[in-house]
N, C-alpha and C. Protein backbone atom coordinates (compact mmCIF):
# COMPACT_ATOMS: atom_id res chain seq x y z
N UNK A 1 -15.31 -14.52 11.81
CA UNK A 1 -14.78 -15.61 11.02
C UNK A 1 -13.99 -16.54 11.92
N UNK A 2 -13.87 -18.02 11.56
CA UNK A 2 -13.08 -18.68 12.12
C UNK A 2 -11.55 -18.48 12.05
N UNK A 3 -11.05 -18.88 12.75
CA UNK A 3 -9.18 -17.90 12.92
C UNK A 3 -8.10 -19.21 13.57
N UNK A 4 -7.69 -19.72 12.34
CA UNK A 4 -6.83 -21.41 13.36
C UNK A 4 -5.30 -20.50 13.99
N UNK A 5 -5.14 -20.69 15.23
CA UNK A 5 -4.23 -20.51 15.75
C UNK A 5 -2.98 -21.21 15.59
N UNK A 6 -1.61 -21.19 15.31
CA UNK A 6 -0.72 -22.11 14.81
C UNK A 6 0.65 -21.71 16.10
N UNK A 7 0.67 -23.39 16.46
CA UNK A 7 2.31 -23.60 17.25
C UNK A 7 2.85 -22.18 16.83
N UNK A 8 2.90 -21.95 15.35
CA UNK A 8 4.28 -20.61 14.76
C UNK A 8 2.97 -20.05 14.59
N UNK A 9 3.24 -19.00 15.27
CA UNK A 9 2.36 -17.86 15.31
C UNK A 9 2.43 -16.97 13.90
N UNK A 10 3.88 -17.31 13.12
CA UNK A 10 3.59 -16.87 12.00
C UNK A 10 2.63 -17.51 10.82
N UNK A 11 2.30 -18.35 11.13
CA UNK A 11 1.22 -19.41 10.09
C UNK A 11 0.07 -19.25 10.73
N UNK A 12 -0.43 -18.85 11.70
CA UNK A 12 -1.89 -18.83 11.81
C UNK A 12 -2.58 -17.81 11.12
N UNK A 13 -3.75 -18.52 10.76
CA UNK A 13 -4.57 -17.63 9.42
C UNK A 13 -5.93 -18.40 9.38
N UNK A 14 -6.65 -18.24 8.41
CA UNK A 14 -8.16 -18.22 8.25
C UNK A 14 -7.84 -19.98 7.55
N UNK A 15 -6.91 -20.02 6.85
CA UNK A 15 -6.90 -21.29 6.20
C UNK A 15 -5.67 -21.67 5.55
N UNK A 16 -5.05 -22.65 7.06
CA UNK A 16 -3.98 -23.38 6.78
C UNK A 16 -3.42 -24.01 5.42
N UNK A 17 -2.78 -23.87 5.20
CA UNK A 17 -2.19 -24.50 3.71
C UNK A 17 -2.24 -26.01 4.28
N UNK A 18 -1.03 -27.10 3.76
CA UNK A 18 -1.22 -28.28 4.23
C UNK A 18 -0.04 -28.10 5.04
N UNK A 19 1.16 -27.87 4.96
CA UNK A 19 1.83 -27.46 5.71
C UNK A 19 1.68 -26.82 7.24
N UNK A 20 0.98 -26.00 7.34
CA UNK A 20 0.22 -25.68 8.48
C UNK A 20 -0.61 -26.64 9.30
N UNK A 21 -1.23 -27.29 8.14
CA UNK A 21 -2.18 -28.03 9.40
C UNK A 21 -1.60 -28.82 10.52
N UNK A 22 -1.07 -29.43 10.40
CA UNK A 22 -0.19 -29.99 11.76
C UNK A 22 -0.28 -29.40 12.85
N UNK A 23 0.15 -28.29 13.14
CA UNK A 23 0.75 -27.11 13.91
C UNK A 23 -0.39 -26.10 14.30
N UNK A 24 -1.79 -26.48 14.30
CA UNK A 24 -2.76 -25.28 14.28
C UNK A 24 -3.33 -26.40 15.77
N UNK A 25 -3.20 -25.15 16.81
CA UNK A 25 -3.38 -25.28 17.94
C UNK A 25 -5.07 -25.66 18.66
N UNK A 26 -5.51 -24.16 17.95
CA UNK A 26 -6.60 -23.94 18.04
C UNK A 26 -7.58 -22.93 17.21
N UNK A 27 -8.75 -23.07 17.31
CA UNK A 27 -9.82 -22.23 16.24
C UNK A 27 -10.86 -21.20 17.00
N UNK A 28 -10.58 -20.07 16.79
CA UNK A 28 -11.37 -19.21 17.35
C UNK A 28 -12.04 -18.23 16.78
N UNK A 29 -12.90 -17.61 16.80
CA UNK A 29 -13.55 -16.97 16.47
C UNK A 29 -13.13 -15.06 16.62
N UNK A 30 -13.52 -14.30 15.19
CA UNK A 30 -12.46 -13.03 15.02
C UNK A 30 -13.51 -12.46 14.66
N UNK A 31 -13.69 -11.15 14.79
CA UNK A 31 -14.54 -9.98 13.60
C UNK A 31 -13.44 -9.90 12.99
N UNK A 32 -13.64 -9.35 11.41
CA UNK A 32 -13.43 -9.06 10.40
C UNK A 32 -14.08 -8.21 9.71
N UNK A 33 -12.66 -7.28 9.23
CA UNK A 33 -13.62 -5.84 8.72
C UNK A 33 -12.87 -5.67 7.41
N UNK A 34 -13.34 -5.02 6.62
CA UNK A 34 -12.87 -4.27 5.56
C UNK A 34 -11.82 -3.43 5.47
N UNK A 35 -10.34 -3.05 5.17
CA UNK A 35 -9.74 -2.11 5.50
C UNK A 35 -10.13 -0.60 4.93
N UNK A 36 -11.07 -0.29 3.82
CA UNK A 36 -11.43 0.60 3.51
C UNK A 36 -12.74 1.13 4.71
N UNK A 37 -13.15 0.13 4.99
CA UNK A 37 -14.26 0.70 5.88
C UNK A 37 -13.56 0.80 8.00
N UNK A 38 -12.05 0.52 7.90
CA UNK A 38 -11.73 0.89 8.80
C UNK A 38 -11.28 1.95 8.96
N UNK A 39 -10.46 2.52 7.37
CA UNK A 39 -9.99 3.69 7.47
C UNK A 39 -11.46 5.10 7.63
N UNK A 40 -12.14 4.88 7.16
CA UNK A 40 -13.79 5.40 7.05
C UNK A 40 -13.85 5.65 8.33
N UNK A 41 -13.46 4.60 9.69
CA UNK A 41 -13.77 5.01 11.12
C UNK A 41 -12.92 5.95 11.51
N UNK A 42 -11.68 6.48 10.51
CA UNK A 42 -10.75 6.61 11.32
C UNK A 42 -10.59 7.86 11.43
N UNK A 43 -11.32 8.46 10.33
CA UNK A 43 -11.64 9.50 9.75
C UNK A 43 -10.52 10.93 9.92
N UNK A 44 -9.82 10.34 8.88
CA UNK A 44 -8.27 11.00 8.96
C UNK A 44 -8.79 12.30 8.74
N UNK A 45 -7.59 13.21 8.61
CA UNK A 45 -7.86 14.87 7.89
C UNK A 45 -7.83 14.47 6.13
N UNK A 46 -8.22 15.80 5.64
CA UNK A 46 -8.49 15.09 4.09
C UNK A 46 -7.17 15.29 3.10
N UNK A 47 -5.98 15.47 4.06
CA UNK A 47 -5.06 15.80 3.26
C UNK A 47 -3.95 14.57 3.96
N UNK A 48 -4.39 13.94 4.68
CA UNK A 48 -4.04 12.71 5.62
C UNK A 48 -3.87 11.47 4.08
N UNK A 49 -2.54 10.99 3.66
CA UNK A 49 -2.39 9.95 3.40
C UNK A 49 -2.03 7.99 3.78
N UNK A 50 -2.35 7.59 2.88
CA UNK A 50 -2.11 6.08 3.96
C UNK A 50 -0.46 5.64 2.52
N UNK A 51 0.45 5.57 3.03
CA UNK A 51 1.49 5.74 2.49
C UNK A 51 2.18 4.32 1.94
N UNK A 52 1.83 3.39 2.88
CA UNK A 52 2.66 2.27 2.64
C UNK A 52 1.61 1.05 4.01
N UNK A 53 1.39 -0.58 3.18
CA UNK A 53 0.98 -1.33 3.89
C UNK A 53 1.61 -2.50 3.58
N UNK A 54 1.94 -3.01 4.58
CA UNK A 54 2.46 -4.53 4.93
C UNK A 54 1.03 -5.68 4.51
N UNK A 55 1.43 -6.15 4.12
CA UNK A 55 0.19 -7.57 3.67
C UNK A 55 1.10 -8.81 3.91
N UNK A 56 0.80 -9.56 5.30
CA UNK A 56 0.95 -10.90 5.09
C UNK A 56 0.15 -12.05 6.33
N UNK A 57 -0.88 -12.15 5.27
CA UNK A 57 -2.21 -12.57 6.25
C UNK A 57 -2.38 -14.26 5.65
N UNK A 58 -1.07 -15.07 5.03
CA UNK A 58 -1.17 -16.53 5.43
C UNK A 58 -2.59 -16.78 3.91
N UNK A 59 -2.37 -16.36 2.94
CA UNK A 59 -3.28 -16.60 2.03
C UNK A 59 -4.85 -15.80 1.60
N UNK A 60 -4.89 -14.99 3.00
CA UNK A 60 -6.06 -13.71 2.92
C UNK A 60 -5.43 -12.51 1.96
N UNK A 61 -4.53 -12.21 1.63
CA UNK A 61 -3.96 -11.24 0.49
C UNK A 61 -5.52 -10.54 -0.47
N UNK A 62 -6.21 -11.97 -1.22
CA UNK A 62 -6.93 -11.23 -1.74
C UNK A 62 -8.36 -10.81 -1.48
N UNK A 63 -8.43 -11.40 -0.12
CA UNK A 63 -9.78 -10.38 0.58
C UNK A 63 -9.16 -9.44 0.96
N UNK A 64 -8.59 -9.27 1.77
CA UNK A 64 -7.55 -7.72 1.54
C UNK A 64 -7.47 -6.46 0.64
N UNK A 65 -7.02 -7.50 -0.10
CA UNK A 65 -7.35 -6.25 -1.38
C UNK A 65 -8.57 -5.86 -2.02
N UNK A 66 -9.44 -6.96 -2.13
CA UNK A 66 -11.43 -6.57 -1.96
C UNK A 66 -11.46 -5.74 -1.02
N UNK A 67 -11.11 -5.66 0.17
CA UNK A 67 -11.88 -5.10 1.23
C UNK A 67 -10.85 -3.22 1.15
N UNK A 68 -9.89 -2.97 0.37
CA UNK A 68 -8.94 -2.17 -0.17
C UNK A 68 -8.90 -1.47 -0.97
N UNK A 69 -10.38 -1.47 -1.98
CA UNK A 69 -10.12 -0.77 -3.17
C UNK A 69 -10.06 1.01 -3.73
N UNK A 70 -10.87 1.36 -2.22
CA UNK A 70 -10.91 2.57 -2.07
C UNK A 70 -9.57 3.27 -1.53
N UNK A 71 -9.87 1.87 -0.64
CA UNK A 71 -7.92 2.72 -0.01
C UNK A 71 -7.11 3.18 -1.15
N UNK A 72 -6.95 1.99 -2.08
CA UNK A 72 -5.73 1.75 -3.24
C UNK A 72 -6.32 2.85 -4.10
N UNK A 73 -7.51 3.11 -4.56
CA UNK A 73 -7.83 4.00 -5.84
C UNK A 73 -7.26 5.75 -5.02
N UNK A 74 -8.10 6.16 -3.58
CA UNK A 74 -7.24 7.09 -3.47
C UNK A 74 -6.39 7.49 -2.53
N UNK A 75 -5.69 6.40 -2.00
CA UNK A 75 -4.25 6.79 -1.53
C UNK A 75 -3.04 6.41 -2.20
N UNK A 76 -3.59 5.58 -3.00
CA UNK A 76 -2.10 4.83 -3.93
C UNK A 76 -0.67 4.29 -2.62
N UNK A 77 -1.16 3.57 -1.77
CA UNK A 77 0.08 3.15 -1.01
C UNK A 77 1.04 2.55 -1.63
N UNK A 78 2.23 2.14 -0.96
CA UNK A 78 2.92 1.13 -1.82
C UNK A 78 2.80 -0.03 -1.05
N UNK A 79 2.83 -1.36 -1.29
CA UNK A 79 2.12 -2.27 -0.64
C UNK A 79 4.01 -2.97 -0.85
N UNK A 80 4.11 -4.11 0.48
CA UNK A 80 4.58 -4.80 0.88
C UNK A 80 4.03 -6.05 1.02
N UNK A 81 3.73 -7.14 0.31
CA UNK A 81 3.21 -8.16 0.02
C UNK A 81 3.41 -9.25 0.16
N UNK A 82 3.46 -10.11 1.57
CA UNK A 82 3.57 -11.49 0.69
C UNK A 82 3.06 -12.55 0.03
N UNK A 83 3.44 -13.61 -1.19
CA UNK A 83 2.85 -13.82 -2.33
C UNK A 83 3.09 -15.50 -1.95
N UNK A 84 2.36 -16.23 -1.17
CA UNK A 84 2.81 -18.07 -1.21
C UNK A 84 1.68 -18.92 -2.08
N UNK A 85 2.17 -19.24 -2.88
CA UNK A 85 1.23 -19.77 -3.51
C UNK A 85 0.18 -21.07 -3.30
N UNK A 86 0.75 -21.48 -1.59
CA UNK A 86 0.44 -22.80 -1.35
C UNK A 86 -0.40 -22.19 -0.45
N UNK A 87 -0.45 -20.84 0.39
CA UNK A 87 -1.43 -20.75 1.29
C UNK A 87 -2.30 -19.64 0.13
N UNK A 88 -2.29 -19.07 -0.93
CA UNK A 88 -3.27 -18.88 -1.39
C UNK A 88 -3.91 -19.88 -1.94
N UNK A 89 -3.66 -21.08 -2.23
CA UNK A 89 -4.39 -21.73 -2.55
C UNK A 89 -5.61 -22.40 -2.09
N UNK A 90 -4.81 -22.83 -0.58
CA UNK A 90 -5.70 -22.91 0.84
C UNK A 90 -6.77 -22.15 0.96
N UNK A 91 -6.70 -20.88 0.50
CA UNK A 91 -7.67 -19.75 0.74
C UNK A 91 -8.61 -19.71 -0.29
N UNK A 92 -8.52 -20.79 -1.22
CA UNK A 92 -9.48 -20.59 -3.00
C UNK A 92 -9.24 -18.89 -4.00
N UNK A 93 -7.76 -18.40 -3.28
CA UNK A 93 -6.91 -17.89 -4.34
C UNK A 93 -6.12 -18.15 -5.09
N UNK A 94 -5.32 -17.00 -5.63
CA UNK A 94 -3.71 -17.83 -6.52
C UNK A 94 -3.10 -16.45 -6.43
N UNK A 95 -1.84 -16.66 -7.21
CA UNK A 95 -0.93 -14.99 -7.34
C UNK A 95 -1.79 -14.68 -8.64
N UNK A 96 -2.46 -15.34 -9.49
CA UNK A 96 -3.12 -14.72 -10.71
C UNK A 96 -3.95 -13.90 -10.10
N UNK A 97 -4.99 -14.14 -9.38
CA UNK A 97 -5.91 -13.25 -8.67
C UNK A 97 -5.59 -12.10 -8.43
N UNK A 98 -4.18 -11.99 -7.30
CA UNK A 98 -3.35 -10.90 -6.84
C UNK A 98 -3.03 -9.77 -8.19
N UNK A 99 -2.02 -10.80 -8.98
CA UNK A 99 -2.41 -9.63 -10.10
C UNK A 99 -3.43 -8.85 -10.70
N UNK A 100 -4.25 -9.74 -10.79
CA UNK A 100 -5.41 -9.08 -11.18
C UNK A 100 -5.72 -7.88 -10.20
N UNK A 101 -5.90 -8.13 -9.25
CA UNK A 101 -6.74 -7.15 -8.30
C UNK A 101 -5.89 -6.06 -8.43
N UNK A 102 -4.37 -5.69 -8.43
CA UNK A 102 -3.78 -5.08 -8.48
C UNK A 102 -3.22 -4.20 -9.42
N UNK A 103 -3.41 -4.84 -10.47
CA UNK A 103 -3.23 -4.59 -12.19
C UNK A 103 -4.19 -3.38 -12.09
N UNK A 104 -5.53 -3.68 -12.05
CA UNK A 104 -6.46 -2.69 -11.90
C UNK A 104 -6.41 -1.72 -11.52
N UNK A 105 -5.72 -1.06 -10.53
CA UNK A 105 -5.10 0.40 -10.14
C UNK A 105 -3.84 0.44 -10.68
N UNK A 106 -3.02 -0.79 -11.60
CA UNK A 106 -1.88 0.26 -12.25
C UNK A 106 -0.37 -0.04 -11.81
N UNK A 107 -0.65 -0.82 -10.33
CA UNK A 107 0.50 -1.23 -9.83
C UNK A 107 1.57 -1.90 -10.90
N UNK A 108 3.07 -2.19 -10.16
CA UNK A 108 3.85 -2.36 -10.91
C UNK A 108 4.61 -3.32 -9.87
N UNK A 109 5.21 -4.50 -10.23
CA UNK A 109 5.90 -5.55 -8.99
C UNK A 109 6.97 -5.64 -8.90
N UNK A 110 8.13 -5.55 -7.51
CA UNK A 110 9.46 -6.37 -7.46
C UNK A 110 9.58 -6.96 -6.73
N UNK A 111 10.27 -7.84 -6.40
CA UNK A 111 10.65 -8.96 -6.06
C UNK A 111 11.62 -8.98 -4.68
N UNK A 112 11.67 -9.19 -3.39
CA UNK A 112 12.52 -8.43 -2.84
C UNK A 112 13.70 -10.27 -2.89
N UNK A 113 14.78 -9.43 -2.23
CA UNK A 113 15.89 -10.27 -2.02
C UNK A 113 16.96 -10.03 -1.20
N UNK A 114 17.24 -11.12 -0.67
CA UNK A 114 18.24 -10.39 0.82
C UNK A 114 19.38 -11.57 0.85
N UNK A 115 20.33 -11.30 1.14
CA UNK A 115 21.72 -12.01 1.08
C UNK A 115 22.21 -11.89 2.58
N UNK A 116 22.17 -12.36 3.68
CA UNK A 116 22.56 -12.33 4.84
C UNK A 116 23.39 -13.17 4.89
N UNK A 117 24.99 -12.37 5.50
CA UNK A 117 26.07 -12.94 5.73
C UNK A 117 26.24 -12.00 7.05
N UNK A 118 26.71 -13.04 7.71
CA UNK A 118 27.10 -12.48 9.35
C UNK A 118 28.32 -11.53 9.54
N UNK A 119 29.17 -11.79 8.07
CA UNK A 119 30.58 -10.75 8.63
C UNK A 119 29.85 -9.73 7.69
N UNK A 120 29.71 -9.34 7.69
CA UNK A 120 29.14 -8.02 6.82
C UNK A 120 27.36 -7.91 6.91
N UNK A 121 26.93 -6.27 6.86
CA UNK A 121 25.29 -6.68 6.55
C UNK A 121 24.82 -7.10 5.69
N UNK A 122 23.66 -7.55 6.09
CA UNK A 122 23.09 -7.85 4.96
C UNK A 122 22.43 -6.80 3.13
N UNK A 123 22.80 -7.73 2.98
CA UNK A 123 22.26 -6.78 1.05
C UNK A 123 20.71 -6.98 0.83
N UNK A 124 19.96 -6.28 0.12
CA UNK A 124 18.43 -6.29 -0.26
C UNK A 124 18.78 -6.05 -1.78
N UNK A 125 17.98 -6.57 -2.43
CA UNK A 125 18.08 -6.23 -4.22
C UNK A 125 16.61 -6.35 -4.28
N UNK A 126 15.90 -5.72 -5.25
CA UNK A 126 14.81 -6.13 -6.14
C UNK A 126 15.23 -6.62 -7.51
N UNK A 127 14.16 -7.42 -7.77
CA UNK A 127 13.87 -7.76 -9.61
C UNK A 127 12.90 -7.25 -9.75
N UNK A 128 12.28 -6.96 -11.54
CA UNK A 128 10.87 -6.67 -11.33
C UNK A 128 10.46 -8.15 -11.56
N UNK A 129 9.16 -8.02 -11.15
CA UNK A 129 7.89 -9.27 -11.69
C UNK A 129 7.16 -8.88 -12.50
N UNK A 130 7.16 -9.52 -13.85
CA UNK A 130 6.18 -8.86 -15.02
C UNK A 130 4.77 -9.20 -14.82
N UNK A 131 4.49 -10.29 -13.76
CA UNK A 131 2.89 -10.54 -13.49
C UNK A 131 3.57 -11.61 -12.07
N UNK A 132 2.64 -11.04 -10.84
CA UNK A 132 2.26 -12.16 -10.22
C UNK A 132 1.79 -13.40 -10.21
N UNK A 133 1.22 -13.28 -11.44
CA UNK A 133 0.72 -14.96 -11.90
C UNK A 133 1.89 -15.88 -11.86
N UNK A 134 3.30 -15.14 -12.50
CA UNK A 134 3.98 -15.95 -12.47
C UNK A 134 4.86 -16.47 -10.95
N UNK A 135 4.43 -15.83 -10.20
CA UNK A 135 5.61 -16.97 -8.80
C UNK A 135 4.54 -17.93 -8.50
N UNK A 136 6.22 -18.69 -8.58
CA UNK A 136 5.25 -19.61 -8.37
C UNK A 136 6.25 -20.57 -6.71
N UNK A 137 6.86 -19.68 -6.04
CA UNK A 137 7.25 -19.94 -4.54
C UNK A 137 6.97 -18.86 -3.99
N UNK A 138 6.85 -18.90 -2.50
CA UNK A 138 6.84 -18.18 -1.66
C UNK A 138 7.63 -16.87 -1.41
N UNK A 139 7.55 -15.59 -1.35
CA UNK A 139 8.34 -14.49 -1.83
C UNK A 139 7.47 -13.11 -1.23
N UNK A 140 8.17 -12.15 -1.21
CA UNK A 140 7.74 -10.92 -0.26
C UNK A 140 8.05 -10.55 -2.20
N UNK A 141 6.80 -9.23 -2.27
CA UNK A 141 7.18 -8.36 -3.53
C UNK A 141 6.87 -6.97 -3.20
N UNK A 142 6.89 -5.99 -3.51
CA UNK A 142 6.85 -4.56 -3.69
C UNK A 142 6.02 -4.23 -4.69
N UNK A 143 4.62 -3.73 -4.10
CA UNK A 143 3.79 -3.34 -5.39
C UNK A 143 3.81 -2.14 -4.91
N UNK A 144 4.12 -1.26 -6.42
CA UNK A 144 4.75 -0.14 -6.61
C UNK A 144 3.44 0.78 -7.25
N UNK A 145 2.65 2.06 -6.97
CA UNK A 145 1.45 2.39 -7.66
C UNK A 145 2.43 3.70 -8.87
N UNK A 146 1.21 3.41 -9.81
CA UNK A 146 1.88 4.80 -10.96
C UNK A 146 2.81 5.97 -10.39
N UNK A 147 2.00 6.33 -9.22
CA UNK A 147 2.08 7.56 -8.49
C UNK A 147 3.36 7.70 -7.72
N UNK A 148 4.08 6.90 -7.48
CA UNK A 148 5.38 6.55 -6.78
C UNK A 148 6.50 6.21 -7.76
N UNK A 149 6.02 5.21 -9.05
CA UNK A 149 6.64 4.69 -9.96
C UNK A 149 8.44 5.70 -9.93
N UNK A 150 7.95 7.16 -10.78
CA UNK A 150 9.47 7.60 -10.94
C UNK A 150 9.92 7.84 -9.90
N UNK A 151 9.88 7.79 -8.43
CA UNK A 151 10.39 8.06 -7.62
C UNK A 151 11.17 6.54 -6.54
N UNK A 152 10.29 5.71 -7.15
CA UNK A 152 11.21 4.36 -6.73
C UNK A 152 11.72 3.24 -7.10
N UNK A 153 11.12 3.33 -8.72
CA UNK A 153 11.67 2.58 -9.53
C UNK A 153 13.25 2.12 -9.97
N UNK A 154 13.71 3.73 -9.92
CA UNK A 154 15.25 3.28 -10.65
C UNK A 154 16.07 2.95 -8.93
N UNK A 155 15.62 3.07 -8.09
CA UNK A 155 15.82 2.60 -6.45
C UNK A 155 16.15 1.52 -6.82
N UNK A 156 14.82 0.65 -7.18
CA UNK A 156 14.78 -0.41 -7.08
C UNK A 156 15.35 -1.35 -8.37
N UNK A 157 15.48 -0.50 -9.36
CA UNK A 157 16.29 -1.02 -10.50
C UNK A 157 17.84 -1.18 -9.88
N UNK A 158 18.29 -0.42 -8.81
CA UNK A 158 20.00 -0.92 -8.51
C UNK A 158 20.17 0.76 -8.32
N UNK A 159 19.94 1.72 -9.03
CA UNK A 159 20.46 2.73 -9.39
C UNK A 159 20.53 3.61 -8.25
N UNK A 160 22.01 3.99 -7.76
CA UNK A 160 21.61 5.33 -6.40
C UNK A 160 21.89 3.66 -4.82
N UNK A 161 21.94 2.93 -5.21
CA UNK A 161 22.23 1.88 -3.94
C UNK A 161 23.46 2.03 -3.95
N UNK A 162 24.49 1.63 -4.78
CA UNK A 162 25.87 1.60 -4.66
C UNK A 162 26.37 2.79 -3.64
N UNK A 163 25.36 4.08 -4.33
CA UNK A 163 26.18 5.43 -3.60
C UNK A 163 25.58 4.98 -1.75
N UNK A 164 24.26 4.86 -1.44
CA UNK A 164 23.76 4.37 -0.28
C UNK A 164 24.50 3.76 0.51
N UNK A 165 25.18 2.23 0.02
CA UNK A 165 25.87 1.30 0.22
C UNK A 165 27.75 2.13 0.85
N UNK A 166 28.08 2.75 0.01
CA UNK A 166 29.18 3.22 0.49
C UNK A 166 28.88 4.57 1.14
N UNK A 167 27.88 4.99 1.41
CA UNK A 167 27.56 6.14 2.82
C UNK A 167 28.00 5.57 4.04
N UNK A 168 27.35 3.99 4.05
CA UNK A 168 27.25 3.34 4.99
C UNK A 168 28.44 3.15 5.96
């Protein structure tokens, strides 16, 4: 596939938003694979889980998750996501899509959030998101599968941070 290279190496992707275009250096040429059919090469042990994945591929999110479904049906990761609605668009996606694809195994969304102040560390909070359809800015979320649900939900509801927070 074609692959535009960007000044910010964090914006280069398959298809610049408009924002990007300015800044895209150069266009080169990539293989592209499926992540279900990479894990297939990788050929873990069968008790080998895939636990947790980072997603932020500049508006590719939902070939990703096409190319994912086996992963997601049986490893149930928890996915780290990010959700821009201006470079999915670029890509002839949306966050509706995202939901969708994701809805389908069951997932559940939050919202991450970070408060950085220099005299003190920084804070992280979640919200939930009742559907990805709805952001409608740029935002990192936490898709959470059934299978994890009671174990990181009330985490991420606030509950058990305070005690965390004053370990610290």
């Amino acid at each position: 596939v074609e692959f535009s290279l960007n000044e910010y190496v964090g914006w280069s992707s398959r298809t610049p938003n408009a924002t990007q275009q300015s800044s895209v250096k150069q266009r080169v040429s990539v293989a592209m694979r499926p992540l279900d059919d990479m894990l297939a090469d990788c050929a873990p042990p069968a008790a080998a889980r895939v636990t947790w994945i980072k997603i932020d591929v500049e508006g590719g999110e939902a070939e990703v998750l096409r190319g994912a479904t086996r992963l997601l049906s049986e490893h149930a990761p928890v996915l780290w996501m990010e959700v821009n609605p201006s470079s999915l668009s670029a890509a002839g996606s949306s966050p509706a899509e995202l939901d969708e694809l994701m809805r389908g195994h069951g997932y559940r969304f939050w919202r991450g959030h970070a408060d950085e102040r220099w005299w003190r560390r920084p804070r992280v909070w979640f919200t939930p998101v009742p559907r990805l359809a709805d952001v409608t800015e740029e935002t990192d979320v936490l898709c959470v599968p059934p299978s994890r649900a009671a174990e990181l939900e009330p985490l991420l509801a606030g509950k058990g941070m305070m005690r965390a927070a004053a370990k610290g």
